[in-house]
Protein backbone atom coordinates (compact mmCIF):
# COMPACT_ATOMS: atom_id res chain seq x y z
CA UNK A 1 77.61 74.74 -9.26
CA UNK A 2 75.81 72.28 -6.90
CA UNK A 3 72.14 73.11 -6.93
CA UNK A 4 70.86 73.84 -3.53
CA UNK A 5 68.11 72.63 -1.25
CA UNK A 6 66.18 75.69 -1.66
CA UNK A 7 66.68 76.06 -4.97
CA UNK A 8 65.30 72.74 -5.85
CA UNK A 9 62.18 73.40 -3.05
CA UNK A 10 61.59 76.31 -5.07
CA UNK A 11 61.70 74.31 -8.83
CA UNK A 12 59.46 71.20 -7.08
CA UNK A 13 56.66 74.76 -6.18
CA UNK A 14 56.79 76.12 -9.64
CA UNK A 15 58.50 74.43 -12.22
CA UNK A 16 56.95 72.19 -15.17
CA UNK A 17 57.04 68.61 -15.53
CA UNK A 18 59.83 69.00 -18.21
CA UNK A 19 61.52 71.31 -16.65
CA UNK A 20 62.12 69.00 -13.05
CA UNK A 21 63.07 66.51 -15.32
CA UNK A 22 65.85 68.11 -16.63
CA UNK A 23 66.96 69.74 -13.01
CA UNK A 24 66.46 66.25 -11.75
CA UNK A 25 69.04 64.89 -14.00
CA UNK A 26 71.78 68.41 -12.66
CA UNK A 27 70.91 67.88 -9.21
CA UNK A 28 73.85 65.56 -7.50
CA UNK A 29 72.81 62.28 -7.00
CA UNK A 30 71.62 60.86 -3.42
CA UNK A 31 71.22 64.62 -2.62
CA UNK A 32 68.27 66.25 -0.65
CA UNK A 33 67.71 68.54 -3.61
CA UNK A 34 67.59 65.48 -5.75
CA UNK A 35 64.81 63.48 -3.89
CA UNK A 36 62.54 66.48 -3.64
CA UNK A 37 62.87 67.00 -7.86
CA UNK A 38 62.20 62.94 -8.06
CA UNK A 39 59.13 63.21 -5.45
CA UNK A 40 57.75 65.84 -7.07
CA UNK A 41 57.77 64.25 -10.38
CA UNK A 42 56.48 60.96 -8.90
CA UNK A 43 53.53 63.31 -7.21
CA UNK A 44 52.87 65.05 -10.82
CA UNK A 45 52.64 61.46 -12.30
CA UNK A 46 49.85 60.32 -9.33
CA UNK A 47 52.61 57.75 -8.03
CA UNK A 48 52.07 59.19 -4.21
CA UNK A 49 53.12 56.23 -2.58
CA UNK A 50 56.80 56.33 -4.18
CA UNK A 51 56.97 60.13 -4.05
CA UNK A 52 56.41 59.42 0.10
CA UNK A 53 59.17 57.00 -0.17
CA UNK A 54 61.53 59.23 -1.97
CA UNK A 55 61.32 62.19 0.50
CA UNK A 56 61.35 59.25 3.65
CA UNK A 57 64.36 58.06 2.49
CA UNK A 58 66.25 61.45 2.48
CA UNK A 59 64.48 62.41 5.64
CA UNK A 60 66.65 59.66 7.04
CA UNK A 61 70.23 61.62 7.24
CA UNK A 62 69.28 64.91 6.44
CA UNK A 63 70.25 67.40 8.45
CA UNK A 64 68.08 70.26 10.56
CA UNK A 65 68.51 72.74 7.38
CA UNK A 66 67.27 70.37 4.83
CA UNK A 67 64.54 68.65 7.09
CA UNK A 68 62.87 71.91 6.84
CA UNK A 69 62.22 72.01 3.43
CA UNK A 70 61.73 67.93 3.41
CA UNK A 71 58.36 68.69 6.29
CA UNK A 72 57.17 71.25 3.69
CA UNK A 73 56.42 68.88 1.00
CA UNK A 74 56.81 65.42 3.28
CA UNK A 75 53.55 66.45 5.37
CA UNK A 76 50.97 67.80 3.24
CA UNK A 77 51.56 64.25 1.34
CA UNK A 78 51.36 62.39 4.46
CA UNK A 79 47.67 64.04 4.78
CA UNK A 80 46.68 63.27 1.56
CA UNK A 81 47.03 59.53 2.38
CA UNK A 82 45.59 59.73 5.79
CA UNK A 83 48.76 59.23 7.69
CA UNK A 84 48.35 61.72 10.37
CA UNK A 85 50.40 59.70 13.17
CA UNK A 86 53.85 59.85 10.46
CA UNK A 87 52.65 63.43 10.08
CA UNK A 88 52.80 63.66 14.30
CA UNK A 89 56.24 62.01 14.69
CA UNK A 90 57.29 64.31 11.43
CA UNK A 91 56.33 67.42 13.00
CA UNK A 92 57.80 66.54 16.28
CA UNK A 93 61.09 66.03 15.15
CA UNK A 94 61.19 69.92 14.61
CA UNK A 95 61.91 72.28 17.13
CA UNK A 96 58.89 73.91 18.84
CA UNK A 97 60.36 76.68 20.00
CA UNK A 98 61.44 77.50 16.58
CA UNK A 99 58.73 76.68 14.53
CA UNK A 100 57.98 78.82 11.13
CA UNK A 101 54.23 79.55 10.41
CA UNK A 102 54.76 77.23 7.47
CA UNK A 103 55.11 74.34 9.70
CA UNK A 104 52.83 75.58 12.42
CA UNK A 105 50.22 75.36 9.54
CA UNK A 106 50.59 71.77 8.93
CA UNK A 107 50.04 71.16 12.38
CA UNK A 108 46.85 73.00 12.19
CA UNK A 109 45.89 70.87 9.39
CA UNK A 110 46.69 67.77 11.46
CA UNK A 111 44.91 68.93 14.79
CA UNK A 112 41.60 69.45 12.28
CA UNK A 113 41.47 65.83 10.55
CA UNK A 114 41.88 64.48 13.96
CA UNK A 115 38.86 66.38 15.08
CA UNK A 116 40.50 68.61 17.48
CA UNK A 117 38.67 71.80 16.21
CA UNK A 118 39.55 73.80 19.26
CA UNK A 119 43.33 73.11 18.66
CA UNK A 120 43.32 74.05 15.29
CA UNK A 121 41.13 77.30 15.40
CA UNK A 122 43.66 78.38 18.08
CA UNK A 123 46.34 78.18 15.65
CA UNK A 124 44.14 79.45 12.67
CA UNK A 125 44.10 83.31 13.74
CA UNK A 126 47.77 83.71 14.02
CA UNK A 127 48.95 82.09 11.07
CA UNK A 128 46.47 84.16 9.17
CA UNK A 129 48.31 87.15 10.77
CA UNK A 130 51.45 85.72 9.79
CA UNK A 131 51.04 84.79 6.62
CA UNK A 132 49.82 88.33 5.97
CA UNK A 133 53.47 89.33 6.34
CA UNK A 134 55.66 86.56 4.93
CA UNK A 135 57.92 87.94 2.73
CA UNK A 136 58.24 84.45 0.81
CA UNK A 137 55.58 84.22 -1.45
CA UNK A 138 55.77 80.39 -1.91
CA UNK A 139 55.89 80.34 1.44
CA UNK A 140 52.54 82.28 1.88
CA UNK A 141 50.58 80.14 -0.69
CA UNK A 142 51.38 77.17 0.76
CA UNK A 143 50.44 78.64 4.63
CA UNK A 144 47.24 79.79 2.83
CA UNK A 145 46.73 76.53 1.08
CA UNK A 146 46.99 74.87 4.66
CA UNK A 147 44.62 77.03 6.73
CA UNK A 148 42.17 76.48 3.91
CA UNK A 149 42.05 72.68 4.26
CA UNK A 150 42.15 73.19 7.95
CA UNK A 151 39.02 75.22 7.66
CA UNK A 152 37.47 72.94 5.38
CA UNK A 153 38.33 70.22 8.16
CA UNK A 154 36.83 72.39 10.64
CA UNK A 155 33.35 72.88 8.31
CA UNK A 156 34.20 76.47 8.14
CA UNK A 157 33.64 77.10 4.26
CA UNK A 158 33.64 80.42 3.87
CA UNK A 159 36.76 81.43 5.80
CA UNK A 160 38.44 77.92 3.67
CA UNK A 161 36.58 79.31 0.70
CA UNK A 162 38.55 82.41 1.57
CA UNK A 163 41.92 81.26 2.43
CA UNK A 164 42.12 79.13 -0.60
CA UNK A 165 41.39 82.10 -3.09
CA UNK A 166 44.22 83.86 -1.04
CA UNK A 167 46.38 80.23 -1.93
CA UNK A 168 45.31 80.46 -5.50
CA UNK A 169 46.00 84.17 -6.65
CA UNK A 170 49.19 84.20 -4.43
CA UNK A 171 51.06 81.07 -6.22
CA UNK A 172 49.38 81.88 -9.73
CA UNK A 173 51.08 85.23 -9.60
CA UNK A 174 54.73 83.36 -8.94
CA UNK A 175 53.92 80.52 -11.58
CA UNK A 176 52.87 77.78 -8.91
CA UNK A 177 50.62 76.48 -11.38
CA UNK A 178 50.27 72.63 -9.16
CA UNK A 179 49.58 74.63 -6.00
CA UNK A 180 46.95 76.97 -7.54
CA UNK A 181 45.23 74.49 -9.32
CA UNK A 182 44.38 72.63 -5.97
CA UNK A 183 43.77 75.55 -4.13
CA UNK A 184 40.92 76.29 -6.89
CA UNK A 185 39.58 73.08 -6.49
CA UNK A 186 39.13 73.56 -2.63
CA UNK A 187 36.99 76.19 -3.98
CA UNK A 188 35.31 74.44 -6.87
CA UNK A 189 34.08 71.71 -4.11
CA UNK A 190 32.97 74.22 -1.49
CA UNK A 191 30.53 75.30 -3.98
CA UNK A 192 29.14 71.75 -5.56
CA UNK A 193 28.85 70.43 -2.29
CA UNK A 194 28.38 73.12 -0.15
CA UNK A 195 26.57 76.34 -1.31
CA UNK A 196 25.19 74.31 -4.29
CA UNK A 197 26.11 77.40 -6.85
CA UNK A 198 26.17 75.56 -9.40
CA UNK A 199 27.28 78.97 -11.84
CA UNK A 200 30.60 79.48 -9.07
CA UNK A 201 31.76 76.01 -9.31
CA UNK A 202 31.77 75.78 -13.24
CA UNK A 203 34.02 79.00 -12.64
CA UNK A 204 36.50 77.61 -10.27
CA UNK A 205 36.62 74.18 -12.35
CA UNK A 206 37.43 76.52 -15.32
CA UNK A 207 40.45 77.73 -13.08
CA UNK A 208 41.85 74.61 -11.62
CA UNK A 209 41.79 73.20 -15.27
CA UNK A 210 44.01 76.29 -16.79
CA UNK A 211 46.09 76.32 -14.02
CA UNK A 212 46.89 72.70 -14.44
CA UNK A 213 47.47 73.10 -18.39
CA UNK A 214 49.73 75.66 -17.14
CA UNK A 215 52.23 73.30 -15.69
CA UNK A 216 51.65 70.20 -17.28
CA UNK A 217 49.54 68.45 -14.50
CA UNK A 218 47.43 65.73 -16.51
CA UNK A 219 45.57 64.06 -13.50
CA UNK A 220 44.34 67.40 -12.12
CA UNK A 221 43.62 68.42 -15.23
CA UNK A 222 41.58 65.80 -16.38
CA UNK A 223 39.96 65.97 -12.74
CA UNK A 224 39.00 69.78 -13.40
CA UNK A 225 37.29 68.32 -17.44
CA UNK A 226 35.17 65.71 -15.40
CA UNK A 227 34.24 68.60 -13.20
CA UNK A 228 33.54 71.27 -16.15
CA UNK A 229 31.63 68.10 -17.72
CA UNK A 230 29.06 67.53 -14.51
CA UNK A 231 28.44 71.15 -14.16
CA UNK A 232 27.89 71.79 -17.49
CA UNK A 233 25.08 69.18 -17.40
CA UNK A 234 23.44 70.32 -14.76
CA UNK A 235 23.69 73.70 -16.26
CA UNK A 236 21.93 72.71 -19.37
CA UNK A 237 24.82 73.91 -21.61
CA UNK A 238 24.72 71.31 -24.50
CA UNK A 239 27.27 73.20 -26.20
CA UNK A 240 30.07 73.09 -23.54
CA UNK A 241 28.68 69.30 -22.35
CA UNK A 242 29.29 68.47 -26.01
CA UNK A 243 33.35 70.19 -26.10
CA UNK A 244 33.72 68.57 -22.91
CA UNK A 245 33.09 65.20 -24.04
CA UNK A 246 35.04 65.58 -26.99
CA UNK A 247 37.68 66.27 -24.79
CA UNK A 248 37.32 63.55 -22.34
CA UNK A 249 37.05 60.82 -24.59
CA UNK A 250 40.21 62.23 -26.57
CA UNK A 251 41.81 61.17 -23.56
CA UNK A 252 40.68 57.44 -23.81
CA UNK A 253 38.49 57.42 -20.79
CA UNK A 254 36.55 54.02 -20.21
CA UNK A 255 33.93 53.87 -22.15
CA UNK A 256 31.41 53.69 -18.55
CA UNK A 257 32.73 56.98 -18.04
CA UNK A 258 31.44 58.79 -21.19
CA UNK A 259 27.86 59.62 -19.44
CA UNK A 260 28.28 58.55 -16.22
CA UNK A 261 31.00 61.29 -14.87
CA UNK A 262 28.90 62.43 -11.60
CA UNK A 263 29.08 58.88 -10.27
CA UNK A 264 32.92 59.05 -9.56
CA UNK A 265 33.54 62.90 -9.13
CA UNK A 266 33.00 63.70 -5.34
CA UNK A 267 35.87 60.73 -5.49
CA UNK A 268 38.04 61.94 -7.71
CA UNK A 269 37.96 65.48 -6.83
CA UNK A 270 37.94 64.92 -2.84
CA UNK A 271 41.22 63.28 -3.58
CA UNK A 272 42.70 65.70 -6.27
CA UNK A 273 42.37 68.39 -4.22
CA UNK A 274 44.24 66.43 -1.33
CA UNK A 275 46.72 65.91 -3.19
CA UNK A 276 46.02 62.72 -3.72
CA UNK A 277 46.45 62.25 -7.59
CA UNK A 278 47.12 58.47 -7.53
CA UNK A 279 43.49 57.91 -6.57
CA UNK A 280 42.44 60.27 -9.94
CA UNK A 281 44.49 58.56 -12.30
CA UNK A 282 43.00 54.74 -10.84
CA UNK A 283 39.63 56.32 -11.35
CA UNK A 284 40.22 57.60 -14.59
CA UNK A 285 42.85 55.20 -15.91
CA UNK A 286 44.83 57.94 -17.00
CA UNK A 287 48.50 56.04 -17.85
């Protein structure tokens, strides 16, 4: 039996590294639900830029049904890599008039990185309404996931702070490891950077770094240790600083690395939680 679109959309939100390599290999080749197991992969690995091209190069002849599961995972990576005019012409080719929330929510994300706060709070309140009652609950997470970034765009940090913890215990609960690991790091930055509680982000870190065990995500993972690592400094916990570098360097980190973690993490974390693994894995040289 030919594996469909959806079912594949559904293996690239919650399935492990292993197991999308296997579906990968059932999926019929130069098929939509191919390209989004590939992509995904590629995106686990940190390869971005290929992952892009994978889902571009369906998006060329698919049709309305599968474009609508290609925008789902097509735009949030086209925002991860700044390319908010690709994300434009992406969103456009959908129909407005028909628009799901899921969509709607990426263009919320979009209207906030281009600075058009008024644009995006206007479409903030009814997707929050909205994703109250989707019945999907991948679906929901990811809506979630995308009004928190919007209201992280928008310097809003407690309503992203909010929104994200929504993103996080709604994909956690369906397996979604990937998604609720980034979600939890949305949170684990509001709180370095933002409230300064230093106690909430060690917390959060300690989340995004089970969630990525949980489905085999090594970059995010490793971004959640360096995280742990900082924040257990500055918390003057020589016990955990001490597990943590034992399990850094296990990893073969560069040697400038062993002390000197707080140097790269607003970096590496800015971009994890984007999405943007390919950035993590160049600082960390993770192969």
């Amino acid at each position: 039996m030919e594996m469909s679109v959806e079912h594949a959309f559904h293996l690239a939100g919650t399935a492990s590294k292993d197991a999308l390599r296997a579906a990968v290999h059932a999926a019929p080749a130069h098929s939509t639900s191919r390209a989004i197991l590939r992509a995904t992969i590629l995106q686990c690995d940190g390869d971005v830029t290929r992952s892009i091209a994978v889902l571009e190069s369906a998006s060329e002849c698919a049709d309305t049904h599968d474009m609508t599961y290609l925008v789902e995972l097509l735009g949030p990576a086209y925002v991860s890599v700044d390319r908010l005019e690709d994300l434009g012409r992406l969103l456009g080719r959908a129909n407005a008039a028909r628009e799901s929330p899921s969509h709607a929510s990426l263009r919320a994300v979009l209207a906030a990185r281009a600075g058009d706060i008024g644009a995006a709070q206007a479409l903030c309140g009814p997707l929050s309404r909205a994703a109250a009652t989707e019945p999907d609950d991948l679906r929901r997470g990811r809506i979630y996931q995308r009004l928190a970034m919007a209201a992280y765009y928008c310097e809003e940090h407690e309503a992203a702070s909010n929104f994200a913890l929504a993103a996080a215990r709604t994909l956690a609960d369906i397996g979604a490891h990937r998604g609720a690991a980034a979600a939890y790091s949305v949170i684990y930055a509001i709180h370095h950077t933002v409230t300064g509680d230093i106690e909430a982000a060690y917390e959060f870190a300690t989340a995004m770094v089970a969630e990525a065990r949980a489905c085999g995500n090594r970059s995010m993972e490793t971004a959640g240790l360096v995280a742990q690592y900082e924040l257990a400094a500055e918390l003057a916990d020589d016990a955990a600083v001490t597990q943590l570098r034992s399990q850094l360097r296990s990893r073969s980190l560069p040697q400038q690395y062993g002390e000197r973690f707080a140097s790269a993490l607003a970096e590496a974390l800015w971009s994890a939680w984007r999405g943007d693994f390919s950035t993590v894995v160049a600082i960390a040289s993770i192969a």
